[in-house]
N, C-alpha and C. Protein backbone atom coordinates (compact mmCIF):
# COMPACT_ATOMS: atom_id res chain seq x y z
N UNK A 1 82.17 253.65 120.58
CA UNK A 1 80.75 253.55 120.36
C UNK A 1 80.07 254.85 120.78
N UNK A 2 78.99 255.60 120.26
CA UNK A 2 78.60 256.72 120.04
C UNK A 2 77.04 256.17 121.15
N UNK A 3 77.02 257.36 122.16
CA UNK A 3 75.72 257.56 122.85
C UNK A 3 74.93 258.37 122.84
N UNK A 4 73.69 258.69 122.39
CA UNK A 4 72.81 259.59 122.09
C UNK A 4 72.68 260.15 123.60
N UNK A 5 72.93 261.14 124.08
CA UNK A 5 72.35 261.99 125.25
C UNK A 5 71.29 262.90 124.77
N UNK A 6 70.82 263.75 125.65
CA UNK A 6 69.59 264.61 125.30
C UNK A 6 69.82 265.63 126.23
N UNK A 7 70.11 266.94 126.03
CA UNK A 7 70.09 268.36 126.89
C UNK A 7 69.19 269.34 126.87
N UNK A 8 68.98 269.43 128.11
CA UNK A 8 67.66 270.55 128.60
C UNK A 8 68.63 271.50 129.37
N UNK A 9 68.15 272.62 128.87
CA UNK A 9 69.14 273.94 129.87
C UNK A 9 68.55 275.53 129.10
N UNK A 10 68.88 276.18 130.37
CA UNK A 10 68.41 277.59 129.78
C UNK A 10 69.10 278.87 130.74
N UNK A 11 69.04 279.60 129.98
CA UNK A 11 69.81 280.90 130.21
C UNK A 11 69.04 282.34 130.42
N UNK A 12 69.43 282.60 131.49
CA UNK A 12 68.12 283.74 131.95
C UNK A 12 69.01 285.34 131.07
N UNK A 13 67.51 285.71 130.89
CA UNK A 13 67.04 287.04 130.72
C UNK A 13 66.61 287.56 131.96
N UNK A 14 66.86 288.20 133.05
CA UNK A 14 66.73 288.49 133.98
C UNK A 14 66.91 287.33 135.14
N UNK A 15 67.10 286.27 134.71
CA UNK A 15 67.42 285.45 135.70
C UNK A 15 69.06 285.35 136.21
N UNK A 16 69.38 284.80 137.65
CA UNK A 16 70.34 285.36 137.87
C UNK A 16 71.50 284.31 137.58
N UNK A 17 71.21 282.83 137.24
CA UNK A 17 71.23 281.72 137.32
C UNK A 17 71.46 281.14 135.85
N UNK A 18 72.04 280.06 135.65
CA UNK A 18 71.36 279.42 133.97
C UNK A 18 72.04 278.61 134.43
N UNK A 19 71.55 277.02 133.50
CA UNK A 19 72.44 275.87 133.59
C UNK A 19 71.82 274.89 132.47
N UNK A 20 72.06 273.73 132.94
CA UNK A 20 71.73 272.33 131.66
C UNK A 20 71.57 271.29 132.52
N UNK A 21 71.18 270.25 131.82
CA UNK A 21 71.43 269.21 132.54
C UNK A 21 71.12 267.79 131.23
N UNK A 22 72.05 266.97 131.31
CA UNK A 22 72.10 266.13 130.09
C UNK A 22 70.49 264.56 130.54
N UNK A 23 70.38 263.90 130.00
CA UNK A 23 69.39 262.57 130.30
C UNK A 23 69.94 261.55 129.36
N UNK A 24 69.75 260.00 129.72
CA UNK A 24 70.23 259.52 128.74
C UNK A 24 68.33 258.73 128.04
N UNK A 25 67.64 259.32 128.64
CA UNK A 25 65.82 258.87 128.55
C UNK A 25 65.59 260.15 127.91
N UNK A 26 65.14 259.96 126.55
CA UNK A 26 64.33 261.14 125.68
C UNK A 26 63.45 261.72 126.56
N UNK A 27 62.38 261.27 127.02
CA UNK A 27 61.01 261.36 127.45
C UNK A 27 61.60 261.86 128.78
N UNK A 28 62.24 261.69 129.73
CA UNK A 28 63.21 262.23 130.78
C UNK A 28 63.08 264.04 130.72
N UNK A 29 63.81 264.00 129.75
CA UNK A 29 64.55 265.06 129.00
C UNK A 29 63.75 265.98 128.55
N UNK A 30 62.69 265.54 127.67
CA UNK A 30 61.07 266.33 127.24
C UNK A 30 60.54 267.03 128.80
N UNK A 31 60.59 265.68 129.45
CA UNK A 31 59.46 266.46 130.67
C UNK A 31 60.40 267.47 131.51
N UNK A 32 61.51 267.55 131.73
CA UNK A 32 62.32 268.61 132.61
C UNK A 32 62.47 269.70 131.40
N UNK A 33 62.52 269.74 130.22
CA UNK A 33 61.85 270.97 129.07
C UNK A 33 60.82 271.17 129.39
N UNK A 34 59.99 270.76 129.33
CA UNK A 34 58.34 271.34 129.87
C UNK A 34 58.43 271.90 130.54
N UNK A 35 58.87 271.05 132.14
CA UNK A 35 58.95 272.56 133.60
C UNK A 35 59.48 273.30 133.10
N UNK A 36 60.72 273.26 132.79
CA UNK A 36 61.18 274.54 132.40
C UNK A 36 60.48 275.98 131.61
N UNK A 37 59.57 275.19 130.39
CA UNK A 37 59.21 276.05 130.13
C UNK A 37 57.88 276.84 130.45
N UNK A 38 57.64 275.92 131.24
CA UNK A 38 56.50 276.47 132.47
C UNK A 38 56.89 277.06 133.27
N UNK A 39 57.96 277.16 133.98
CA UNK A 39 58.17 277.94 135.32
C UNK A 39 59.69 279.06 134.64
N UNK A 40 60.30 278.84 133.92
CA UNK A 40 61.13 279.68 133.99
C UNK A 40 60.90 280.74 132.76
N UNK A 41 59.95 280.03 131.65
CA UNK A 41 60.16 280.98 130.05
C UNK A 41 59.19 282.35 131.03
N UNK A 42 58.66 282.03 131.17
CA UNK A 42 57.71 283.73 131.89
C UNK A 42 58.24 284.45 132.56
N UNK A 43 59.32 284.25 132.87
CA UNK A 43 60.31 284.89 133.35
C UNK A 43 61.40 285.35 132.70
N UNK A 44 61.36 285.51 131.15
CA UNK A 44 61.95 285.57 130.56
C UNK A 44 63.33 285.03 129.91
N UNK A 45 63.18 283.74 130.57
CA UNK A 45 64.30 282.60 130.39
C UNK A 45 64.25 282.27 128.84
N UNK A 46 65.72 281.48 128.21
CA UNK A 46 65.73 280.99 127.17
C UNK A 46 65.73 279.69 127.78
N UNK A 47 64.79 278.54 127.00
CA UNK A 47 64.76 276.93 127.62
C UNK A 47 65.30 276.80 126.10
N UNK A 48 66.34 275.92 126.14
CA UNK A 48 66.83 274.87 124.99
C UNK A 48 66.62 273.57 125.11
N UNK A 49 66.53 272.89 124.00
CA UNK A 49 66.81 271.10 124.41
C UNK A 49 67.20 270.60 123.00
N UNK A 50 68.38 269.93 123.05
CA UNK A 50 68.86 268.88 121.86
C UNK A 50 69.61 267.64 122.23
N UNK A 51 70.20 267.13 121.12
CA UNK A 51 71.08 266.09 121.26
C UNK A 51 71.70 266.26 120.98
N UNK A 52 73.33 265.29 121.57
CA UNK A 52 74.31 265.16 121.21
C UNK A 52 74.69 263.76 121.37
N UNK A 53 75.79 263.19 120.50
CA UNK A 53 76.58 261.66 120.52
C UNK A 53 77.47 261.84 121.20
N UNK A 54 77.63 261.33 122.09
CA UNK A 54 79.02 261.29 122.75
C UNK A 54 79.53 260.08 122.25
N UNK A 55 81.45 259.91 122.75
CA UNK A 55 82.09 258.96 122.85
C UNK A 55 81.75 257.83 123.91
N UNK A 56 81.87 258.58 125.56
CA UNK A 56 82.42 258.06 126.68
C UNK A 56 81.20 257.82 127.00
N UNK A 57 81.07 256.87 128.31
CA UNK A 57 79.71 256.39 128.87
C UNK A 57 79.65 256.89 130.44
N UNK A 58 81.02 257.35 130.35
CA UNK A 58 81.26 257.62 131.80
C UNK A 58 80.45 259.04 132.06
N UNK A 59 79.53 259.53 133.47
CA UNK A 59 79.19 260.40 133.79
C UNK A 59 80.49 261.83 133.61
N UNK A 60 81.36 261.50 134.15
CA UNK A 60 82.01 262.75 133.69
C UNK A 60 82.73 262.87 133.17
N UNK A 61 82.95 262.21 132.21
CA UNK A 61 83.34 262.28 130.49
C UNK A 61 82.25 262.79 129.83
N UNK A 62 81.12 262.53 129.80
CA UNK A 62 80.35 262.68 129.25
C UNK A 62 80.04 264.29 129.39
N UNK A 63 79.64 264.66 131.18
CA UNK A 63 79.99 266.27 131.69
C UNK A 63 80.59 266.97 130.81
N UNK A 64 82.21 266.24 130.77
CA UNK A 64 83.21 267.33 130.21
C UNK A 64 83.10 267.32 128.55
N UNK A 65 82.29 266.01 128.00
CA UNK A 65 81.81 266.83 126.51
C UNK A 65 80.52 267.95 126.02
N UNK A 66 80.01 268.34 126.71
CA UNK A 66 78.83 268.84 126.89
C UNK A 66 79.17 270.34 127.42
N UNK A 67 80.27 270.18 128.40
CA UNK A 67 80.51 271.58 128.35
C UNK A 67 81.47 272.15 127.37
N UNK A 68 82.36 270.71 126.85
CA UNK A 68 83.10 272.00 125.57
C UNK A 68 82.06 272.07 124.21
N UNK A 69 81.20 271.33 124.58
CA UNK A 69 80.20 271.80 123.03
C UNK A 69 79.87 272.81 123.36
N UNK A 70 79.18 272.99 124.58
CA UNK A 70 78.30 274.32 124.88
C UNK A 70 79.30 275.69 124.85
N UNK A 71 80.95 275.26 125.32
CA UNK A 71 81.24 276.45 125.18
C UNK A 71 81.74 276.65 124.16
N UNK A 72 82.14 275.70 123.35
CA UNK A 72 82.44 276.05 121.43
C UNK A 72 80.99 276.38 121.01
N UNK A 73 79.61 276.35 121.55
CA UNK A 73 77.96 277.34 120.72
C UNK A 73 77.67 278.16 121.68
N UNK A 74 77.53 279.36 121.20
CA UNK A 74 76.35 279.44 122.28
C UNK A 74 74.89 279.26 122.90
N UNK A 75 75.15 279.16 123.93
CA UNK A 75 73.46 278.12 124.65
C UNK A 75 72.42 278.84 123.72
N UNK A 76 71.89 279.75 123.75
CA UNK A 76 70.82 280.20 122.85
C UNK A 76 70.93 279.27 121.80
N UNK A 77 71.96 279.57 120.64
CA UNK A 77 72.05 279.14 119.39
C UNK A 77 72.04 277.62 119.22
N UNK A 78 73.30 276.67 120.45
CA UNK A 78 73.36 276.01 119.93
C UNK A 78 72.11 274.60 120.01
N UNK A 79 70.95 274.73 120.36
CA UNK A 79 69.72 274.06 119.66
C UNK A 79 68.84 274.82 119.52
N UNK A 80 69.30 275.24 118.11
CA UNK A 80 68.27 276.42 117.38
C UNK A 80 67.13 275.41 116.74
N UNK A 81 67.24 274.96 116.33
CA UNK A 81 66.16 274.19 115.69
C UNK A 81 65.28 273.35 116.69
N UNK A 82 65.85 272.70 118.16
CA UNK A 82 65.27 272.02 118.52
C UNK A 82 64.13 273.23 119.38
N UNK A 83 64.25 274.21 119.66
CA UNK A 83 64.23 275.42 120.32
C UNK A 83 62.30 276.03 120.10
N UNK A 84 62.47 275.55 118.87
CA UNK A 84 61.11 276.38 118.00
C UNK A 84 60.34 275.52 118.08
């Protein structure tokens, strides 16, 4: 059975730091995009946010699909559309 997650994460341009973090609450997920792009885009951060289906329900199953998506795209690219 397929679970809609939702990822917020961003990758600095001068920042020294980058990361993600998945939600399984849309609206969750929107509002930690917002801070983000309040406190980190002026700083020249990239903020992303999309979805993905997972398989597993388990927290780190779920982890370990999220990081091989992210590292089969790259973070910039891979929510280009959700991005704009």
């Amino acid at each position: 059975m397929l679970e809609k997650i939702y990822i917020v994460g961003y990758e600095g341009n001068g920042l020294s730091t980058s990361g993600w973090l998945w939600f399984r609450g849309k609206q969750d997920a929107l509002d930690h995009y917002n801070e983000l792009k309040t406190d980190l885009e002026p700083q020249g951060a990239i903020v992303y946010k999309g979805e993905l289906d997972v398989v597993n329900t388990e927290n780190e199953l779920i982890n370990s699909e999220v990081e091989k998506f992210l590292e089969e795209n790259d973070w910039e690219n891979a929510f280009k559309t959700e991005t704009k």
